[in-house]
C-alpha atoms as a PDB file:
ATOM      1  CA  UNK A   1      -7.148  17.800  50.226  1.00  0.00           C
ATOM      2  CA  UNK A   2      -8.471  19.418  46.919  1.00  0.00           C
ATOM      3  CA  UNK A   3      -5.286  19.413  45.301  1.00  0.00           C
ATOM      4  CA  UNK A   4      -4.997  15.102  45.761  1.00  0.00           C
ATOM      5  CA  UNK A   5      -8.962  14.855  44.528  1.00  0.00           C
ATOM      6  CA  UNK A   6      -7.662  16.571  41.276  1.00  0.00           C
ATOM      7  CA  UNK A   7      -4.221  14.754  40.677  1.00  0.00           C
ATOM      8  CA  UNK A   8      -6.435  11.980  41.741  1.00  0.00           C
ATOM      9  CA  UNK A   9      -9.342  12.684  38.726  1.00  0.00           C
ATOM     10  CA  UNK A  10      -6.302  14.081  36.265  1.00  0.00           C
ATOM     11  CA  UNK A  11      -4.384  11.017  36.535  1.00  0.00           C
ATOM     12  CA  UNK A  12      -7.317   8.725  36.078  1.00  0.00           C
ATOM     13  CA  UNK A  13      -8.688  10.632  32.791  1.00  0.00           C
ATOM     14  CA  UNK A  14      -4.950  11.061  31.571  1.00  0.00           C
ATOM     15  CA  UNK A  15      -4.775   7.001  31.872  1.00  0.00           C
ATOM     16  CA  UNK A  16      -7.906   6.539  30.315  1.00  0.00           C
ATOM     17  CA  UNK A  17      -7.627   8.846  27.380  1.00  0.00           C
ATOM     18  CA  UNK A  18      -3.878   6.692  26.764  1.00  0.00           C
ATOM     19  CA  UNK A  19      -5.468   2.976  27.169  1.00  0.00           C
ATOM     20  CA  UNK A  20      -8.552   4.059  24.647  1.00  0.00           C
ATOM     21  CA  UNK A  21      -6.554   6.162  22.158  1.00  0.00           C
ATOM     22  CA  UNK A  22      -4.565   3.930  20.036  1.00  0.00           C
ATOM     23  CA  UNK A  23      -3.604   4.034  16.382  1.00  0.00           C
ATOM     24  CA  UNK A  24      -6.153   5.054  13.961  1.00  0.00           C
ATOM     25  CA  UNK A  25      -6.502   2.423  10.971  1.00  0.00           C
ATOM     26  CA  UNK A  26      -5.901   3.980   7.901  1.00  0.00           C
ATOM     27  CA  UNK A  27      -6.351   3.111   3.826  1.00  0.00           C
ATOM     28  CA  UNK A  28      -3.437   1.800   2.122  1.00  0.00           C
ATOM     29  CA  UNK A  29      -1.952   4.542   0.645  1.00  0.00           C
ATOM     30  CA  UNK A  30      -0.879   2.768  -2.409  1.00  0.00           C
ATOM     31  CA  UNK A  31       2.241   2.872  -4.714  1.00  0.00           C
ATOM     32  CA  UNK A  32       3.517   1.716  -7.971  1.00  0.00           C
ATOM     33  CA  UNK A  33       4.162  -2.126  -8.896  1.00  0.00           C
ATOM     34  CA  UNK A  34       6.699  -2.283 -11.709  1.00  0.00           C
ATOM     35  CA  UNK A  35       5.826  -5.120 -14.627  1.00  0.00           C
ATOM     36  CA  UNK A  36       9.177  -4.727 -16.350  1.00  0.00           C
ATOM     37  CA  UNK A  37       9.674  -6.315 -20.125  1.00  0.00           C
ATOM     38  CA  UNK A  38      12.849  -7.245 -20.662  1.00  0.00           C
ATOM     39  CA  UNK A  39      14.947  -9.548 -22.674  1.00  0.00           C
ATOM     40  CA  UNK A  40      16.733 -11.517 -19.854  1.00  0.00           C
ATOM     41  CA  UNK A  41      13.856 -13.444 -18.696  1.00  0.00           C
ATOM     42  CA  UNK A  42      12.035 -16.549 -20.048  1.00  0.00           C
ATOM     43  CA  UNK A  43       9.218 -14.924 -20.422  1.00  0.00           C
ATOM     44  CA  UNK A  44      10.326 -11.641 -21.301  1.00  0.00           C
ATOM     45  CA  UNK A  45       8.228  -9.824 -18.712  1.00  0.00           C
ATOM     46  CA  UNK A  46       8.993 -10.036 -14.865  1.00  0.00           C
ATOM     47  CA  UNK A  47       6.704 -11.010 -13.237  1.00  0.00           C
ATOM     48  CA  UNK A  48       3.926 -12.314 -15.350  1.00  0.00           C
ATOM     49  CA  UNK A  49       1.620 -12.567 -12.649  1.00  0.00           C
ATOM     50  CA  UNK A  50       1.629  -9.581 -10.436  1.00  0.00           C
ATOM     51  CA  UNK A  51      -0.392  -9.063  -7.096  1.00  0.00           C
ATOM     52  CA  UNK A  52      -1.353  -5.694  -5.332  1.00  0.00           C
ATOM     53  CA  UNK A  53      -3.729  -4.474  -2.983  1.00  0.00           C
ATOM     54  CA  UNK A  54      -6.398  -1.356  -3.915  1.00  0.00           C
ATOM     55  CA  UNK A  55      -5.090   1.796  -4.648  1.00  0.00           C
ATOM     56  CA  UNK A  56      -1.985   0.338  -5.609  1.00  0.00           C
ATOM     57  CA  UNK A  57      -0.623   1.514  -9.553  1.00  0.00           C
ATOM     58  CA  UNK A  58       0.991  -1.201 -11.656  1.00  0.00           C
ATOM     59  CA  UNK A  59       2.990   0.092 -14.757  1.00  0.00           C
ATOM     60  CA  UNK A  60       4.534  -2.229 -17.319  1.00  0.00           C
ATOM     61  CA  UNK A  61       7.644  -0.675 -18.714  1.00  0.00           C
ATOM     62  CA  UNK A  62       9.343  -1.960 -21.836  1.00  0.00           C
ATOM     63  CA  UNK A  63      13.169  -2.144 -21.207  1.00  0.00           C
ATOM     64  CA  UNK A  64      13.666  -4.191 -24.288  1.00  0.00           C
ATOM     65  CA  UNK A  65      17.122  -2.425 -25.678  1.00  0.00           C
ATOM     66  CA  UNK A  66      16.159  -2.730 -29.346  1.00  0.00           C
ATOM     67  CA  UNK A  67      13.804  -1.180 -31.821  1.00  0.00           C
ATOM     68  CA  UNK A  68      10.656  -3.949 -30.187  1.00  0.00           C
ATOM     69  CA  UNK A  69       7.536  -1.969 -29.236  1.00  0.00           C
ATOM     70  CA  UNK A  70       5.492  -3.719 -27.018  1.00  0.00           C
ATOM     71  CA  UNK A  71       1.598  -3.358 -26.545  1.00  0.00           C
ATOM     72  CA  UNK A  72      -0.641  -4.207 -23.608  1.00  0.00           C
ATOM     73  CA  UNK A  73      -4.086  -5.136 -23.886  1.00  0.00           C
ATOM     74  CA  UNK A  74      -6.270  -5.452 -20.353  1.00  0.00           C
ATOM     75  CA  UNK A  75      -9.178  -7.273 -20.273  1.00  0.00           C
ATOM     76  CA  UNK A  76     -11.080  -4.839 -17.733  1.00  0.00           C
ATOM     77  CA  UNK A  77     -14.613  -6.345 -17.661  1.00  0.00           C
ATOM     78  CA  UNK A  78     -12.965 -10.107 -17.107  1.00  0.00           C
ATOM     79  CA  UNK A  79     -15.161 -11.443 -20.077  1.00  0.00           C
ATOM     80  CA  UNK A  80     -11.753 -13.384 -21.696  1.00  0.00           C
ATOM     81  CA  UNK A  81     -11.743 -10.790 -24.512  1.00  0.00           C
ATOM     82  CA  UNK A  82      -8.661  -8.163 -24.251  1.00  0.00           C
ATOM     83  CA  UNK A  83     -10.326  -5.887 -27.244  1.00  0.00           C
ATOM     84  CA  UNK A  84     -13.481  -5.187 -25.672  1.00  0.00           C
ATOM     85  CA  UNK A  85     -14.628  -1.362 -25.320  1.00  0.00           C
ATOM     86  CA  UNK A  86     -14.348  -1.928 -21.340  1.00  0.00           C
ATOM     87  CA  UNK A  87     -10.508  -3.389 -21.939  1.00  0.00           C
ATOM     88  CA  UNK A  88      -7.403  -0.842 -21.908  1.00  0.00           C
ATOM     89  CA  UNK A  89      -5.329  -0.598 -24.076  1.00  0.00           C
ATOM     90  CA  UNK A  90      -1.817   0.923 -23.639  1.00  0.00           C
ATOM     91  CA  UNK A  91       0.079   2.149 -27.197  1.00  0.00           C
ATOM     92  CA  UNK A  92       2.878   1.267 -28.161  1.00  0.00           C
ATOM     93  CA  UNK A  93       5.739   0.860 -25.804  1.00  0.00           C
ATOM     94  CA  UNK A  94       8.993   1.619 -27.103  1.00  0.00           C
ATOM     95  CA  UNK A  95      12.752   1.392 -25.155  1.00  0.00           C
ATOM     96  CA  UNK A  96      12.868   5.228 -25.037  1.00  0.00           C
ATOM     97  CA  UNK A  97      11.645   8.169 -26.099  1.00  0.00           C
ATOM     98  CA  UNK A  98      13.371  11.181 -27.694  1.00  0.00           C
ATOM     99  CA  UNK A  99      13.263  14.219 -25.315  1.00  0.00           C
ATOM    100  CA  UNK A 100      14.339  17.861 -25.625  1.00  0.00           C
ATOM    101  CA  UNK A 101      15.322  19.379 -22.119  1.00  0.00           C
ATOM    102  CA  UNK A 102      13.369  16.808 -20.516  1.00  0.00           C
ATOM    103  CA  UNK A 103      10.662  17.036 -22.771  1.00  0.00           C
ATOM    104  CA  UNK A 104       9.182  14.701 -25.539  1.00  0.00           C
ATOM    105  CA  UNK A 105       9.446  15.857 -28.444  1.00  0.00           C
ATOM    106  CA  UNK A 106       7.000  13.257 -29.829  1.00  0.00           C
ATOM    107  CA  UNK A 107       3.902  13.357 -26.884  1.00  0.00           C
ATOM    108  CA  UNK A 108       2.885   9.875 -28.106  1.00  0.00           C
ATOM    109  CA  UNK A 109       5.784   7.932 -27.050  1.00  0.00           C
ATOM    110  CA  UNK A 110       5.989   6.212 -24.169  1.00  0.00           C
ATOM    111  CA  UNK A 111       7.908   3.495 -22.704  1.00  0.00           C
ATOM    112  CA  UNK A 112       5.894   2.847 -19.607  1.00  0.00           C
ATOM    113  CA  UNK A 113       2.043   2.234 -19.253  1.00  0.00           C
ATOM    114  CA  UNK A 114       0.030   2.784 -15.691  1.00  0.00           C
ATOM    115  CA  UNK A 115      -3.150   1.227 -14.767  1.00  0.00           C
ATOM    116  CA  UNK A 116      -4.135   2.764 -11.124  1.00  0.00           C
ATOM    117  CA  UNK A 117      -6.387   0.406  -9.315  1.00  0.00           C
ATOM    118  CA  UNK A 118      -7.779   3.058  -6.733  1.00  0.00           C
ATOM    119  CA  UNK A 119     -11.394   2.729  -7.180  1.00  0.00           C
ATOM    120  CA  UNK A 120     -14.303   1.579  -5.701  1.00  0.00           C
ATOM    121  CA  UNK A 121     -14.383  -2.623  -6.924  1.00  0.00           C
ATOM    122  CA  UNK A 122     -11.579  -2.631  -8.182  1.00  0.00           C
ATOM    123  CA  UNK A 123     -10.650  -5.880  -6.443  1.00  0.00           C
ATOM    124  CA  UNK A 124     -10.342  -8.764  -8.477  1.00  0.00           C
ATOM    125  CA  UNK A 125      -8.383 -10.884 -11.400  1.00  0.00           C
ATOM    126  CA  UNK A 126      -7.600  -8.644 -14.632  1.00  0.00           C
ATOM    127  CA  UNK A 127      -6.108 -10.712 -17.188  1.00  0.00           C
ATOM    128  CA  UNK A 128      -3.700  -8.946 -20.050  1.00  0.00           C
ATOM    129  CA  UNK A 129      -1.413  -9.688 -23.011  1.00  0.00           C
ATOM    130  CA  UNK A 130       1.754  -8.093 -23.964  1.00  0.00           C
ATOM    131  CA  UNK A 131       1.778  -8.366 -28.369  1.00  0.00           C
ATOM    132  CA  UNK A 132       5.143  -7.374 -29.196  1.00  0.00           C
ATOM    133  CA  UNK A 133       5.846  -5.983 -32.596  1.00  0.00           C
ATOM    134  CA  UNK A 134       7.369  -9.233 -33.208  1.00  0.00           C
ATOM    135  CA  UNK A 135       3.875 -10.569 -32.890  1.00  0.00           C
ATOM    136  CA  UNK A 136       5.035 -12.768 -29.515  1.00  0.00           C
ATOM    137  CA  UNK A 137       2.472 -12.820 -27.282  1.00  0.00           C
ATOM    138  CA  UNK A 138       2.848 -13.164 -23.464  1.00  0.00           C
ATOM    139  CA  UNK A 139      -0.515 -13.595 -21.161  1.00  0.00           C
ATOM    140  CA  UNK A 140      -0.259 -12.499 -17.524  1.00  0.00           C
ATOM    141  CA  UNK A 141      -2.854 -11.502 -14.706  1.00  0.00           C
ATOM    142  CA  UNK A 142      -2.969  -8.564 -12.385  1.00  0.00           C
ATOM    143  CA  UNK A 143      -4.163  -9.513  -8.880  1.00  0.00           C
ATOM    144  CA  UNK A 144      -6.036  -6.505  -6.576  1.00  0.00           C
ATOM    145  CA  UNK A 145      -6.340  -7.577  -3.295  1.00  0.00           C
ATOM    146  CA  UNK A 146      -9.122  -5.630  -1.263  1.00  0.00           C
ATOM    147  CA  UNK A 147      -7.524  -3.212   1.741  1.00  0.00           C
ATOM    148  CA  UNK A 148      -8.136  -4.684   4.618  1.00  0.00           C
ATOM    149  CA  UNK A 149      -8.204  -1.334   6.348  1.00  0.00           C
ATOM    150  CA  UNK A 150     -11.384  -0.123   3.418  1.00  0.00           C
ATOM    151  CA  UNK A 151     -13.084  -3.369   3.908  1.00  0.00           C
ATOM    152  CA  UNK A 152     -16.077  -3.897   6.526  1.00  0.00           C
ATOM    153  CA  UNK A 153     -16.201  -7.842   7.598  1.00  0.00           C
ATOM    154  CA  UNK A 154     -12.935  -8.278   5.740  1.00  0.00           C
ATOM    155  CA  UNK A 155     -10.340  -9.638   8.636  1.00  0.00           C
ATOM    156  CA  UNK A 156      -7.411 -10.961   7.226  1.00  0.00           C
ATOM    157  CA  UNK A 157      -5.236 -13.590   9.404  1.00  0.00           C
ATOM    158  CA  UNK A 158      -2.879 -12.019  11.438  1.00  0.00           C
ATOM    159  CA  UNK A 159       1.068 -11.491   9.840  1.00  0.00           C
ATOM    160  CA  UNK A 160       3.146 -13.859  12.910  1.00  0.00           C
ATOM    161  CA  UNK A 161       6.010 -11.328  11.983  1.00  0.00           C
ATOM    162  CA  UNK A 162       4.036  -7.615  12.379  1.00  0.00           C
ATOM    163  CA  UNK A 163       2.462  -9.494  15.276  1.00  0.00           C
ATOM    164  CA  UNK A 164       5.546  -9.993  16.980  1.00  0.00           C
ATOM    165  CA  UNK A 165       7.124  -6.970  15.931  1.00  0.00           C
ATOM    166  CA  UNK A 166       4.045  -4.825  17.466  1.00  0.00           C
ATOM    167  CA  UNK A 167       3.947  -6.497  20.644  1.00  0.00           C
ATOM    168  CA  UNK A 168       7.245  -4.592  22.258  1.00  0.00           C
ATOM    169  CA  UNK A 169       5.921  -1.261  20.785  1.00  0.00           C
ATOM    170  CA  UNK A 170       2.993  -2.193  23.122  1.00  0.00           C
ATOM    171  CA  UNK A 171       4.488  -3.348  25.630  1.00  0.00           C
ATOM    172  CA  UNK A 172       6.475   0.061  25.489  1.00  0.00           C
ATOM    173  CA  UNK A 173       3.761   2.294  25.755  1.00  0.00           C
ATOM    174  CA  UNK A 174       2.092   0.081  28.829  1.00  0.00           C
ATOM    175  CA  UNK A 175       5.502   0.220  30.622  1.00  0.00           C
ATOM    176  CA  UNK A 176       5.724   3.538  29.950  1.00  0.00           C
ATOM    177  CA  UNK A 177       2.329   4.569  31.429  1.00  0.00           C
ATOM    178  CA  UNK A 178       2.578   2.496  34.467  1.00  0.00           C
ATOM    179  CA  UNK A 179       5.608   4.482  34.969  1.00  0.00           C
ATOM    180  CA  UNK A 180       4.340   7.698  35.256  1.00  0.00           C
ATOM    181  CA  UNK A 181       1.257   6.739  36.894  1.00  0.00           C
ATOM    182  CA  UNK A 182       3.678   4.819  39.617  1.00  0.00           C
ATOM    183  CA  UNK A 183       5.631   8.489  39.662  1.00  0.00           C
ATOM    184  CA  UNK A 184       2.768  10.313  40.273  1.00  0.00           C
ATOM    185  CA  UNK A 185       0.705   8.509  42.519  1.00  0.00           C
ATOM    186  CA  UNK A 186       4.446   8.156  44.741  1.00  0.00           C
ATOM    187  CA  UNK A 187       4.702  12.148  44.154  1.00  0.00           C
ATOM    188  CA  UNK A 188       0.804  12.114  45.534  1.00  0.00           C
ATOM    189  CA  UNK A 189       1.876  10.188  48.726  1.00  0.00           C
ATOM    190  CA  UNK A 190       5.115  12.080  49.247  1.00  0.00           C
ATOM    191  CA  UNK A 191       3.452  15.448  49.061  1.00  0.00           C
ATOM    192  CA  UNK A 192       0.167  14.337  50.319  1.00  0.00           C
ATOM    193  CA  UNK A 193       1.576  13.101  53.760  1.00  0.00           C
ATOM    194  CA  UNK A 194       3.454  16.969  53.632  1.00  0.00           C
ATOM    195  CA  UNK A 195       0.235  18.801  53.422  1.00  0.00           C
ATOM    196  CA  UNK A 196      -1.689  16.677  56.537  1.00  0.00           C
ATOM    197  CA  UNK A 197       1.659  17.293  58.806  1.00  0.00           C
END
């Protein structure tokens, strides 16, 4: 008789601890969103308009293949000015830089520039222009979407896709824990009837 009461209490905290644990919501862990200038386009960068979500990295890399530097300005404070003391301002951007064994033998060369967006507020519109040596000038706006994970009172509309696709991994794990409870609780019969013979 003991031995059912505590299959009886295991099996009800065992099913309890599985229906209230669930996956933990986490920040978005972020990653790098390439803002390539290149010759083949229109515009010569792809894409001019680029949109991320906090703690996300964009980095505009010039892949001209000629001797075209390329400059962007940021305008960080959103005042419409891209030479403010707020606003970034990324070098010059060449096609490639001369390296010895991997290293640069000139440390102020770059081809790339990286703006990380993985602060506090950092949602928000951030307007920037690309002056090429040429003096061409292309305008373009980075958009930082707030995580939704980060955000209290934010709740975004529900993805019809991830919806769908999470509702069989669900599904799953219910199946799966009616399963065992049904094995136990017909192991707890079998062997319970045993014990009062």
């Amino acid at each position: 008789m003991q031995w059912r009461l505590t299959s009886v209490i295991t099996i009800t905290l065992l099913i309890l601890s599985l229906t209230f644990t669930g996956p933990n919501a986490s920040a978005h862990a972020g990653g790098i969103f390439w803002i390539m200038i290149k010759d083949d386009s229109p515009s010569g960068i792809t894409p001019i308009n680029a949109s991320i979500i906090v703690n996300d990295t964009i980095r505009w890399q010039n892949l001209h293949n000629t001797t075209e530097t390329h400059r962007i300005f940021v305008d960080m404070d959103e005042d419409g000015d891209y030479f403010g003391t707020k606003d970034l301002d990324s070098g010059n951007l060449t096609y490639s830089c001369e390296t010895d064994n991997g290293t640069k033998v000139d440390e102020d060369c770059n081809d790339f520039f990286d703006l990380p967006f993985n602060y506090t507020g950092a949602a928000g519109k951030y307007a920037y222009v690309d002056i090429a040596s040429t003096e061409n000038r292309t305008y373009g706006n980075v958009t930082v979407n707030p995580d939704t994970h980060l955000t209290p009172g934010f709740q975004q509309e529900p993805d019809e896709k991830t919806e769908e696709e999470s509702k069989p991994i669900w599904l799953l794990a219910v199946a799966a824990i009616s399963g065992i409870g049904a094995m136990i609780l017909g192991a707890m019969i079998v062997f319970g009837n045993k014990d009062e013979d």
